[in-house]
Protein backbone atom coordinates (compact mmCIF):
# COMPACT_ATOMS: atom_id res chain seq x y z
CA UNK A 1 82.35 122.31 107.75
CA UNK A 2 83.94 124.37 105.47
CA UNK A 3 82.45 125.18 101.83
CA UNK A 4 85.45 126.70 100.07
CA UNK A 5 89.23 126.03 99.87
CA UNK A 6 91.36 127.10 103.03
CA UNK A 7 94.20 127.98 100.69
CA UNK A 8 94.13 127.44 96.41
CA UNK A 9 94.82 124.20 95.25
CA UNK A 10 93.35 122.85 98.71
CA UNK A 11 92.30 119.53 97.57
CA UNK A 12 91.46 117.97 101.15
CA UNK A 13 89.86 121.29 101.99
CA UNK A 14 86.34 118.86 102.26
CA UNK A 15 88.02 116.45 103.95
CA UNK A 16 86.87 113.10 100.85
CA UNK A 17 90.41 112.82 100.37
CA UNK A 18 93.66 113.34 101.97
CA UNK A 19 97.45 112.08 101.08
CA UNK A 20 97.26 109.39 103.92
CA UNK A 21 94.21 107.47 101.73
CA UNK A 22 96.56 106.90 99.28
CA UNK A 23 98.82 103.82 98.84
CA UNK A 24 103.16 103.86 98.40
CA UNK A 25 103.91 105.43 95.37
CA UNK A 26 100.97 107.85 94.49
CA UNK A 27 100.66 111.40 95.57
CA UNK A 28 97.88 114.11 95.96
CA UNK A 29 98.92 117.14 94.64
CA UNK A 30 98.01 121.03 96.06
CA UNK A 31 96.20 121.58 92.24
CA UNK A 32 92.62 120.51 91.14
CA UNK A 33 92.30 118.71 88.43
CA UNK A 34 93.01 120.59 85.08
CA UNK A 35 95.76 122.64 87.31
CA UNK A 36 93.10 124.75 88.88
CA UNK A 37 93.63 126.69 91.87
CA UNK A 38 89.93 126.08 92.44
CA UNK A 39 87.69 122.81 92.99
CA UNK A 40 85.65 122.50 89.53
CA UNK A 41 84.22 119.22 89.82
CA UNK A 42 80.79 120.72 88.72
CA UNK A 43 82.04 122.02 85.49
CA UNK A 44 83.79 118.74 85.20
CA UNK A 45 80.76 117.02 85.35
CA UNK A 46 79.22 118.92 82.59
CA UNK A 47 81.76 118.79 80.55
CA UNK A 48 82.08 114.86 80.90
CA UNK A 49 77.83 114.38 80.53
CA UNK A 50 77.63 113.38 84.35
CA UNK A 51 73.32 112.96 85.22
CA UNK A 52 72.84 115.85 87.57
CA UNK A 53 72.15 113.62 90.63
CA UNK A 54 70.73 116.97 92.34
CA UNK A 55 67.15 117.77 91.20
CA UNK A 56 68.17 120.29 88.46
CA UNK A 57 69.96 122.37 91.20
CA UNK A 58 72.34 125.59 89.33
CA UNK A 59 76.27 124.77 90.08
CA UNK A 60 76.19 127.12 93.01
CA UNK A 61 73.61 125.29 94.90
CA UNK A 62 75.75 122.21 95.13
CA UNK A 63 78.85 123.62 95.96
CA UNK A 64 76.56 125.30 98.91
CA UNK A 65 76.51 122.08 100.44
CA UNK A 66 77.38 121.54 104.19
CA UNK A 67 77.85 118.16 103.76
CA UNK A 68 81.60 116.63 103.60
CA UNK A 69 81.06 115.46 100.31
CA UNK A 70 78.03 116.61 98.17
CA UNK A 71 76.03 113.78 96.06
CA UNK A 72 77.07 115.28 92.42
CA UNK A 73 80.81 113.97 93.56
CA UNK A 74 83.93 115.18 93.83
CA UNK A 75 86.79 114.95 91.14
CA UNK A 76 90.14 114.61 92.76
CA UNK A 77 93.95 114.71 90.96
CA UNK A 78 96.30 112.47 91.68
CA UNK A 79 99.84 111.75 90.16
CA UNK A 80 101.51 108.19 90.09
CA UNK A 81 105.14 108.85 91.34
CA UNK A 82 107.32 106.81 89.28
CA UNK A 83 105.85 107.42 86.27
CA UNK A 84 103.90 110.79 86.31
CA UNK A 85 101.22 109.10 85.29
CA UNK A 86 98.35 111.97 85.87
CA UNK A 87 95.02 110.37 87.28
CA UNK A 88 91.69 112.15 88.07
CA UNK A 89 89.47 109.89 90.37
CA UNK A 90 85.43 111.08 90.83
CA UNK A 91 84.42 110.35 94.31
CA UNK A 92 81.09 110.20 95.05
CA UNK A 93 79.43 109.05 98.46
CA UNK A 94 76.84 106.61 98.16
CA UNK A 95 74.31 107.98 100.72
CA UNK A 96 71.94 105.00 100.50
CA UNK A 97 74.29 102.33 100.92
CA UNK A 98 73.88 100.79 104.46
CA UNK A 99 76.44 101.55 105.83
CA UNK A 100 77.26 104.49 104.14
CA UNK A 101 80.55 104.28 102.12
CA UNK A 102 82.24 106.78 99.30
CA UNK A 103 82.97 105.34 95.82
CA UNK A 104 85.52 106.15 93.16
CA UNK A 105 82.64 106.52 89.91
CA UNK A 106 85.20 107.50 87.54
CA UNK A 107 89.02 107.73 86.31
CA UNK A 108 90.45 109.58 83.61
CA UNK A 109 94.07 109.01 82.24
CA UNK A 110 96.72 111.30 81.23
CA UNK A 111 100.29 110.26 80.23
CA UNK A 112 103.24 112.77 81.83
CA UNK A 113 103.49 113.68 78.11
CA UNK A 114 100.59 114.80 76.08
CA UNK A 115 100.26 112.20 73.38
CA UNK A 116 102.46 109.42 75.02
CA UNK A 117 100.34 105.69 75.11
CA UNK A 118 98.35 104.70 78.12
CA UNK A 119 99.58 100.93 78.46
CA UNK A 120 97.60 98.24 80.21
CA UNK A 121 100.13 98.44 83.20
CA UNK A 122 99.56 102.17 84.09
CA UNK A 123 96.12 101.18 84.08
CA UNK A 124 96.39 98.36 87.16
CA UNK A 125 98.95 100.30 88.87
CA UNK A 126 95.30 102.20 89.87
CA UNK A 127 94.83 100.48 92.98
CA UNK A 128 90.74 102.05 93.54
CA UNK A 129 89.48 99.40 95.84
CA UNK A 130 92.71 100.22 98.10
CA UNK A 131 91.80 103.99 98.30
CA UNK A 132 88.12 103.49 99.16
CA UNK A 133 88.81 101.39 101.47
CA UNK A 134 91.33 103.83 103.11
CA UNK A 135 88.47 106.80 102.66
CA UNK A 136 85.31 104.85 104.21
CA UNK A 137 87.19 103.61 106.93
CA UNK A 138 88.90 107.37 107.71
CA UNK A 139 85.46 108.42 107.45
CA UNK A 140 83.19 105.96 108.11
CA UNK A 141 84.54 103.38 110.45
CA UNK A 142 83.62 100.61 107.67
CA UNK A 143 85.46 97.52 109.89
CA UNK A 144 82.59 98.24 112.17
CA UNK A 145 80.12 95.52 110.09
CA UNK A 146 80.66 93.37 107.66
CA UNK A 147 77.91 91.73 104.99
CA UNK A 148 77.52 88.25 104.62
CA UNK A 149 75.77 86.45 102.06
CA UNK A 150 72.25 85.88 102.35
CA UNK A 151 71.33 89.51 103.45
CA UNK A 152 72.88 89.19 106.87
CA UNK A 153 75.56 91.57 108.86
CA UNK A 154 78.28 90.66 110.91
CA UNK A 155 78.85 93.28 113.79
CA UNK A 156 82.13 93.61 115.23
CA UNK A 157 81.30 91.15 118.09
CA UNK A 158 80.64 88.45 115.92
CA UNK A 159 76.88 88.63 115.99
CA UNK A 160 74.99 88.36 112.87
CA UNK A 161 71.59 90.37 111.67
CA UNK A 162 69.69 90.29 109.11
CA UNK A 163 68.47 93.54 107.08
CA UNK A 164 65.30 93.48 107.51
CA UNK A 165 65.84 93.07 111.30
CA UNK A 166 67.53 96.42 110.78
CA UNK A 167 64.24 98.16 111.53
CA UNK A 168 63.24 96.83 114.98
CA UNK A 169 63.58 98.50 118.39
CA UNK A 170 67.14 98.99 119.53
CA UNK A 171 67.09 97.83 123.01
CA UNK A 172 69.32 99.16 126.11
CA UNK A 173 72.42 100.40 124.96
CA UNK A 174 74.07 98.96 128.34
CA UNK A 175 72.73 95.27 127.31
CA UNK A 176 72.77 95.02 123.66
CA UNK A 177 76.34 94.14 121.50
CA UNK A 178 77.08 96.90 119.30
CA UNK A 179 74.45 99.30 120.44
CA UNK A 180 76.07 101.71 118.43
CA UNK A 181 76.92 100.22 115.36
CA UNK A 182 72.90 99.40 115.27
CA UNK A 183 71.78 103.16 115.64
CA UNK A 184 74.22 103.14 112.38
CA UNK A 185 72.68 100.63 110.17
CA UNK A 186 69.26 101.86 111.25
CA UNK A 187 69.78 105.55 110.78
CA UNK A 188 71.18 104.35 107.44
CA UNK A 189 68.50 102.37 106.16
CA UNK A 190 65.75 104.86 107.53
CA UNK A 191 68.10 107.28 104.95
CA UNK A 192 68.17 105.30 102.71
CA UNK A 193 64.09 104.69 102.51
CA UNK A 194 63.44 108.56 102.24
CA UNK A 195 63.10 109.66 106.12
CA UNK A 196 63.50 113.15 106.30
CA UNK A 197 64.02 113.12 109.78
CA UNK A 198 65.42 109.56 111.02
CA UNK A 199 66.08 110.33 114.45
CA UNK A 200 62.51 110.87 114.92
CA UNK A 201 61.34 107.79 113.33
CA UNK A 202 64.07 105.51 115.59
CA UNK A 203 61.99 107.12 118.41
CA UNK A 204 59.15 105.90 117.39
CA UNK A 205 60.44 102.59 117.00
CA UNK A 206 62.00 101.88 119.85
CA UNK A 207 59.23 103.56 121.98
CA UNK A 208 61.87 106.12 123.21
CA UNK A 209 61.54 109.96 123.70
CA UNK A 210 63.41 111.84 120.56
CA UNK A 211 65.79 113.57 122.51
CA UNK A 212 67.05 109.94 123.07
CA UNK A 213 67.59 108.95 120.13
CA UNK A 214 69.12 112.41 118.85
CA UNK A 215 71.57 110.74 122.11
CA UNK A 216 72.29 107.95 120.19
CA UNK A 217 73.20 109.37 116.74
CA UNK A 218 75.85 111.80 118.19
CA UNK A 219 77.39 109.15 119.97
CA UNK A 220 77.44 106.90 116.62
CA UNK A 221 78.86 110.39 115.14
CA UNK A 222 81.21 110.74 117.35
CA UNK A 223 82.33 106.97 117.51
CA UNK A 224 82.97 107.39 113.70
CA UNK A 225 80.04 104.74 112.68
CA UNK A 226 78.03 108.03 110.80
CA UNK A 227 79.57 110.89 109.47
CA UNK A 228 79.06 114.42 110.94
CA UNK A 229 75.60 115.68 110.44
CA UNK A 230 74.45 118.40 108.43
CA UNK A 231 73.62 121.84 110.43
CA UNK A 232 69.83 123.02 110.30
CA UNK A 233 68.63 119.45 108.86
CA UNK A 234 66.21 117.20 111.02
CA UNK A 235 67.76 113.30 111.96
């Protein structure tokens, strides 16, 4: 994946957000936010008192990440069409959500004219739960499960499991519904508690050799249920 801008003002150059995420009438323009040619989101952050979510790593470190989207989040500017309406959304992806999903964890407003009112109307013409939606399904295939009340999932088939059953062998993928979408929800959850190295762990679980199970997570990555691995990690 790449780590820096193709071109300046690249803001799908990580691939969190592209044009097609958003709905009618807003667009994602070739600037970062504060009309930089360059993604800042760290600086951002700082400025805007953001926890540093990433162990006291320097600015550098983070952007170093291989991953799509890195945990500190990623501020991305968008303008509202018909009324210039200027919008910066934070998006950050919840890595220990099960499944895995990207959230919008902050907005800031500016009028097409410095000074002019934001009214209660610009404000709702923000449709956020739209445009993660659009983002963790592009990414993350999120139609794949749904949760149900009561701590249960429904898998596409219809079938229903409950989280804690989440941990338990995985079966035959030729003979079990939604083989895949399981590998998913486990790999997540075994994130989720800490594993360094999941795949490993699913092995032991489901009394399988590791190259196996390193078998079933590609094919889940490659299906769309996780989202492309991070080179030289373990799981």
């Amino acid at each position: 994946m790449p780590t820096a801008p193709r071109t300046p003002g690249d803001q799908t150059y990580d691939g969190l957000l592209v044009q097609d995420d958003l709905p009618v009438g807003w667009h994602l323009p070739s600037r970062f936010p504060g009309e930089r040619s360059d993604d800042a989101s760290g600086e951002i952050d700082a400025l805007l008192g953001y926890d540093d979510q990433t162990g006291g790593d320097p600015p550098q470190a983070r952007r170093a990440s291989e991953e799509n989207e890195t945990v500190d989040g990623r501020w991305r500017y968008i303008e509202h069409t018909a009324t210039a309406t200027r919008v910066y959304i934070r998006l950050q992806r919840q890595q220990f959500s099960v499944p895995e999903e990207v959230r919008i964890t902050g907005v800031v407003y500016l009028p097409w004219r410095s000074g002019d009112p934001i009214t209660s109307q610009l404000l709702r013409e923000l449709p956020t739960a739209r445009i993660e939606a659009a983002i963790n399904q592009r990414l993350f295939a999120m139609k794949r499960t749904h949760t149900l009340t009561g701590g249960k999932i429904e898998l596409p088939s219809g079938r229903k499991v409950a989280e804690r059953d989440l941990l338990k062998p995985l079966g035959d993928p030729k003979q079990t519904p939604d083989f895949y979408e399981l590998v998913a929800l486990q790999h997540g959850r075994l994130t989720a508690n800490g594993d360094a190295n999941p795949s490993a762990t699913m092995a032991e679980l489901s009394g399988v050799a590791l190259s196996t199970t390193q078998g079933w997570v590609a094919k889940a990555r490659a299906r769309g249920l996780l989202p492309p691995g991070r080179r030289g990690r373990a799981g």
